[in-house]
N, C-alpha and C. Protein backbone atom coordinates (compact mmCIF):
# COMPACT_ATOMS: atom_id res chain seq x y z
N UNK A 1 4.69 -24.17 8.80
CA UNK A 1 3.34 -24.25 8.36
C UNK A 1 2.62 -22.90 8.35
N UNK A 2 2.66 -22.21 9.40
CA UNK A 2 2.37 -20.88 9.17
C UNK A 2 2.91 -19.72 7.98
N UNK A 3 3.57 -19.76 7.40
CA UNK A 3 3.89 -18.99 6.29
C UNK A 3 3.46 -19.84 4.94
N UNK A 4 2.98 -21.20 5.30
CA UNK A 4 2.45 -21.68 3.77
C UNK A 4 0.99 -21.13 4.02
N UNK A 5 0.38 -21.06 5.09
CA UNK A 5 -1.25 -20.73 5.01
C UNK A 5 -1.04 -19.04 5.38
N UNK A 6 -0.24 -18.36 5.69
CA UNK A 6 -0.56 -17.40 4.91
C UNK A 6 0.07 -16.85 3.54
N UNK A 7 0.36 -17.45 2.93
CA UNK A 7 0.99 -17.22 1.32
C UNK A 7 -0.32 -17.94 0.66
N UNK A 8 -0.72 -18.93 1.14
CA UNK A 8 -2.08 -18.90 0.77
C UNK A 8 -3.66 -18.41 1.17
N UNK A 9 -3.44 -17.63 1.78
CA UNK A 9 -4.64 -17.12 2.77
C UNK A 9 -4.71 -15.69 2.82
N UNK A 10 -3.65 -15.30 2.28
CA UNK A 10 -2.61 -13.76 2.69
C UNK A 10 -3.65 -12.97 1.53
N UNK A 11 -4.01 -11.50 1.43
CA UNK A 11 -4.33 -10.59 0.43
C UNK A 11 -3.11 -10.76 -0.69
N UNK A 12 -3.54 -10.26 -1.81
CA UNK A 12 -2.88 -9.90 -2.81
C UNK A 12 -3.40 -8.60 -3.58
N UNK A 13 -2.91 -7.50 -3.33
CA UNK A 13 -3.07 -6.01 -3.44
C UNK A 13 -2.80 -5.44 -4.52
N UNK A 14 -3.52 -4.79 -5.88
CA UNK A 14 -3.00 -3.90 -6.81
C UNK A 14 -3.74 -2.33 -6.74
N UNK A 15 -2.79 -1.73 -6.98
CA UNK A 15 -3.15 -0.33 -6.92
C UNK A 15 -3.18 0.32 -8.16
N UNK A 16 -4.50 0.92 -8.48
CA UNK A 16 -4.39 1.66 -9.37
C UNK A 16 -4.01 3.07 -9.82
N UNK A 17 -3.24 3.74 -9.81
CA UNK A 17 -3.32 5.20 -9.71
C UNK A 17 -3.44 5.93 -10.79
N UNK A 18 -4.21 7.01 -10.64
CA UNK A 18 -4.54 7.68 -11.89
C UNK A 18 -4.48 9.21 -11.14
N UNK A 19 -5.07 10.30 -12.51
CA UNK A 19 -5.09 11.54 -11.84
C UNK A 19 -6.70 11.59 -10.49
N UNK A 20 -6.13 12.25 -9.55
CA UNK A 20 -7.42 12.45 -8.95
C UNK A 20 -8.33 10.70 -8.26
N UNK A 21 -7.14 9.86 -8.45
CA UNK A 21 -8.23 8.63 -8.05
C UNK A 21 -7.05 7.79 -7.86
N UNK A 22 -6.78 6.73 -7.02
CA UNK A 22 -6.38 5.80 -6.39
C UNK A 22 -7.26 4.94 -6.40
N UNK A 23 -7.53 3.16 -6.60
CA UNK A 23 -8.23 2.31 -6.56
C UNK A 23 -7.35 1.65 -6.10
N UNK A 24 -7.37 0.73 -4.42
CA UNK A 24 -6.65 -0.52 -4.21
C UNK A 24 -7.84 -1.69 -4.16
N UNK A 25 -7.14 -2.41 -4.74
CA UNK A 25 -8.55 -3.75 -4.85
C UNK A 25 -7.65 -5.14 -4.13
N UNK A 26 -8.21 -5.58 -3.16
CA UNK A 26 -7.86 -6.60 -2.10
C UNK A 26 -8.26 -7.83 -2.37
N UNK A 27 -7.16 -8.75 -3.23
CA UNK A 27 -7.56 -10.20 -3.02
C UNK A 27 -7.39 -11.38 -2.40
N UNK A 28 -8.61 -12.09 -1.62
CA UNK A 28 -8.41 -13.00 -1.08
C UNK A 28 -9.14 -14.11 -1.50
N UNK A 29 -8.26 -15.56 -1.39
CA UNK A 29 -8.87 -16.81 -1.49
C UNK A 29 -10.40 -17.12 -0.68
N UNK A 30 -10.84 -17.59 -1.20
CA UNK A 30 -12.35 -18.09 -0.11
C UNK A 30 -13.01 -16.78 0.34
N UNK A 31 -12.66 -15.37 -0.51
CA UNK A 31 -13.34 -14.41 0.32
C UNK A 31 -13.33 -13.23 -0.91
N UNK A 32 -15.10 -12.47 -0.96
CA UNK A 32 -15.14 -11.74 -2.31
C UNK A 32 -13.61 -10.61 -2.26
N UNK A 33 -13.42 -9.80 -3.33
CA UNK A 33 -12.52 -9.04 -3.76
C UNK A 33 -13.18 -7.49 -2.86
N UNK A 34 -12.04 -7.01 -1.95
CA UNK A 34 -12.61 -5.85 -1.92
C UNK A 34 -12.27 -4.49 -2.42
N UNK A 35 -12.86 -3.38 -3.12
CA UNK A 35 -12.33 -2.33 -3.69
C UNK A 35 -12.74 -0.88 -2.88
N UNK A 36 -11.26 -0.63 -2.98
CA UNK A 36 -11.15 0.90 -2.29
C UNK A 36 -10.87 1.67 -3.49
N UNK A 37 -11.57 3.45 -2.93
CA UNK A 37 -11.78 3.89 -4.08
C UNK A 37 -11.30 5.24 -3.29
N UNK A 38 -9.77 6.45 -3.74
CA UNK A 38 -9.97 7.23 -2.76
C UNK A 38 -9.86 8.56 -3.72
N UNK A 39 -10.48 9.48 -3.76
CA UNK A 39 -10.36 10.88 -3.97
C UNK A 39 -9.60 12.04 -3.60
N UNK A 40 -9.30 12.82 -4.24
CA UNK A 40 -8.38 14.17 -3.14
C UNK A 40 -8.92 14.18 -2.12
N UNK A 41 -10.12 14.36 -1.75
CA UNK A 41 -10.41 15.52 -0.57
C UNK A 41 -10.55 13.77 0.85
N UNK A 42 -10.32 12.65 0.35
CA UNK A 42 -10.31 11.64 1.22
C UNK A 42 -8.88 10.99 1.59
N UNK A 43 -7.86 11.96 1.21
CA UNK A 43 -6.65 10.93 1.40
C UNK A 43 -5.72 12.54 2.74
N UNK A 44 -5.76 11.72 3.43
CA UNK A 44 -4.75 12.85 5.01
C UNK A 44 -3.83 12.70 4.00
N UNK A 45 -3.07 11.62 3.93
CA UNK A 45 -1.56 11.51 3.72
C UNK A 45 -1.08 10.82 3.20
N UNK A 46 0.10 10.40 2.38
CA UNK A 46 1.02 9.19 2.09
C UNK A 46 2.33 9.35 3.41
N UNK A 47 2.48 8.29 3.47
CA UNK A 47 3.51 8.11 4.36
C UNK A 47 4.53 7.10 3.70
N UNK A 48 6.17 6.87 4.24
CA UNK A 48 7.00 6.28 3.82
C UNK A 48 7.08 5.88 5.43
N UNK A 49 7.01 4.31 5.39
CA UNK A 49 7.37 3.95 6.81
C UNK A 49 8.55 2.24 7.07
N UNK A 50 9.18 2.52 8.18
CA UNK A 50 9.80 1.26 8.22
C UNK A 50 9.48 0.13 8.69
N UNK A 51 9.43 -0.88 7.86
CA UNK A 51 9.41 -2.05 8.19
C UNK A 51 10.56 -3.07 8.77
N UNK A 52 11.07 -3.12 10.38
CA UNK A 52 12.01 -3.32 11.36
C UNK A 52 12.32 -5.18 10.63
N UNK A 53 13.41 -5.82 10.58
CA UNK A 53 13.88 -6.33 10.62
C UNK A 53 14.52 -6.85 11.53
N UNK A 54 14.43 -8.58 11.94
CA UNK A 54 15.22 -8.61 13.28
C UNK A 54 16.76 -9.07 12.51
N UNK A 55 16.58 -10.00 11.24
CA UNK A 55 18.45 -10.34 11.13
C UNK A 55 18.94 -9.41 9.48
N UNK A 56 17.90 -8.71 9.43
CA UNK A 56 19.19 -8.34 7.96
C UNK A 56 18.35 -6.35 7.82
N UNK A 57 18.81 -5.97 7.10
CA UNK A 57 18.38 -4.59 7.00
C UNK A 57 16.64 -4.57 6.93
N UNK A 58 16.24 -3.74 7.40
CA UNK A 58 14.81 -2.70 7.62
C UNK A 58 14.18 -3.01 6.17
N UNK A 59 13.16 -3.07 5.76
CA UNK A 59 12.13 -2.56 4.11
C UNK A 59 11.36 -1.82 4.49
N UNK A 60 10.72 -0.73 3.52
CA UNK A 60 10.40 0.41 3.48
C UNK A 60 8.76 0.16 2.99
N UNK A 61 7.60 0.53 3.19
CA UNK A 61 6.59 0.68 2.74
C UNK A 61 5.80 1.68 2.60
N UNK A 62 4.88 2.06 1.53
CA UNK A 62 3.99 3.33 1.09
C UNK A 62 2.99 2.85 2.06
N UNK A 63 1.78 4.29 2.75
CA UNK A 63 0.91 3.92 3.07
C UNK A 63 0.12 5.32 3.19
N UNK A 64 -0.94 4.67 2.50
CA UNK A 64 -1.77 6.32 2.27
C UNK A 64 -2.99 5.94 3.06
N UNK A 65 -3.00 7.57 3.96
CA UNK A 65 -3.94 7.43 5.42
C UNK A 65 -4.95 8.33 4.89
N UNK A 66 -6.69 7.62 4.76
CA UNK A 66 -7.35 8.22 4.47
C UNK A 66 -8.31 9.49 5.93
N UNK A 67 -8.78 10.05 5.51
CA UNK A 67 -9.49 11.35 6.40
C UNK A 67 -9.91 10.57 7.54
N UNK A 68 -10.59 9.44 7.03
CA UNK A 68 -11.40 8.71 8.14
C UNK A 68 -10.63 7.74 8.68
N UNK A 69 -9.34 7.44 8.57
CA UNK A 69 -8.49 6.85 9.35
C UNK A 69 -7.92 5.35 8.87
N UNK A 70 -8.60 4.67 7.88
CA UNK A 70 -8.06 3.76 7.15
C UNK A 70 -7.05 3.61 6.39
N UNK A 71 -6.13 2.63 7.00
CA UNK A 71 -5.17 2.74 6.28
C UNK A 71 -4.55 2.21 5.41
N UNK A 72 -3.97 2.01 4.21
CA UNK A 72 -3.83 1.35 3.14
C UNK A 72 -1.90 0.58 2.40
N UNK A 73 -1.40 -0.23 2.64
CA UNK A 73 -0.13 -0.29 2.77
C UNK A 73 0.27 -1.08 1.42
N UNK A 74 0.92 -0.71 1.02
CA UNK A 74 1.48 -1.75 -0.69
C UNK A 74 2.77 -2.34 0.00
N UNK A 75 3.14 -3.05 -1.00
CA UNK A 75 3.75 -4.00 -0.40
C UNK A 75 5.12 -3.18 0.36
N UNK A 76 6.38 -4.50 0.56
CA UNK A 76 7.38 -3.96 1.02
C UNK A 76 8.77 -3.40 0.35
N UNK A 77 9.26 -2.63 0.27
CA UNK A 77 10.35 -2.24 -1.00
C UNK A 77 11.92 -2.69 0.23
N UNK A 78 12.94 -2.60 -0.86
CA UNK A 78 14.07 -2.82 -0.34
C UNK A 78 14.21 -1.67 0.38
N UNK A 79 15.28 -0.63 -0.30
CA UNK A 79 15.73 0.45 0.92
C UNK A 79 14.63 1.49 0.70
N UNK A 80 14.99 2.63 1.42
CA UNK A 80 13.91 3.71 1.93
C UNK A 80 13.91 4.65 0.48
N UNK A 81 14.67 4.60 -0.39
CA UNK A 81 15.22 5.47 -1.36
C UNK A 81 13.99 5.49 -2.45
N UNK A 82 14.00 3.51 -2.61
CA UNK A 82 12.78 3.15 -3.57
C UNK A 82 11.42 3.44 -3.00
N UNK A 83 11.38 3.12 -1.50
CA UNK A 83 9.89 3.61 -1.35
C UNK A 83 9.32 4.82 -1.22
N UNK A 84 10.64 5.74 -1.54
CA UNK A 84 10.18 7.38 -1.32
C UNK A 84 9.89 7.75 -2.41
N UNK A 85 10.97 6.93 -3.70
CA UNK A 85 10.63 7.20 -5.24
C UNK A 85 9.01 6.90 -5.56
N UNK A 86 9.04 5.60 -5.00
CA UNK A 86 7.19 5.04 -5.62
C UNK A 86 6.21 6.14 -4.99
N UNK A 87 7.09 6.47 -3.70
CA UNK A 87 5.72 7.30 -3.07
C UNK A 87 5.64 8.50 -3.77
N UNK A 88 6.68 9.06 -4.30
CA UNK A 88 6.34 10.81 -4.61
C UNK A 88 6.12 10.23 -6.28
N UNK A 89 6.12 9.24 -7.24
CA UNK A 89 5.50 8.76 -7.92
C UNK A 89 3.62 8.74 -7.87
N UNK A 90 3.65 8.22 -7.06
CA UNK A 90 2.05 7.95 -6.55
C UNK A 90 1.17 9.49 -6.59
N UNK A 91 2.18 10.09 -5.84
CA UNK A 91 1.50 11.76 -5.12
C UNK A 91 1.87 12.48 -6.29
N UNK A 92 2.45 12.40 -7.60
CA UNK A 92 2.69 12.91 -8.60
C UNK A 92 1.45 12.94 -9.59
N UNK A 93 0.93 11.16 -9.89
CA UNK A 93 -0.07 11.02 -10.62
C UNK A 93 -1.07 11.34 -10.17
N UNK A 94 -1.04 11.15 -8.00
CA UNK A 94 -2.91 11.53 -8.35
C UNK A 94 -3.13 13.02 -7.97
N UNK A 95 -2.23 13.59 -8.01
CA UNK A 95 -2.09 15.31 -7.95
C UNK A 95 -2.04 15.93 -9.27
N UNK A 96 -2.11 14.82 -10.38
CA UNK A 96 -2.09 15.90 -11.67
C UNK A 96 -3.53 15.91 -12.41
């Protein structure tokens, strides 16, 4: 029962990336849409981090840490290879 109420309860996350701007917009059921909006001079970092597995291999996730400490995570990728590709993808577009 717990994984049906959160598959229904859970965010559903798209990211926009462009030059100079990142938009993640957060959707939830029963609750308004929220939009993040981040700039160069507001993003510390992207990070590639692991997501531990207890019975089958690790997944990999992007997560870009803003100045003020919020942190922002897209979903989960298979191995570390793809989430390093999406990430230096990401840091490609909003660096140009």
């Amino acid at each position: 029962m717990p994984m049906i109420w959160g598959g229904l309860t859970g965010p559903a996350v798209h990211w926009t990336v462009g030059p100079s701007r990142i938009e993640i917009v957060q959707k939830r059921p029963f609750q308004r849409d929220k939009h993040h909006v981040f700039q160069p001079g507001q993003i510390e970092r992207f990070e590639t981090l692991e997501c531990p597995a207890m019975e089958s291999d690790s997944t990999w996730r992007v997560t870009i840490v803003g100045r003020d400490s919020r942190r922002f995570d897209t979903r989960h990728f298979g191995p570390r290879k793809t989430a390093d590709a999406f990430r230096e993808r990401i840091e490609s577009l909003f660096n140009s």
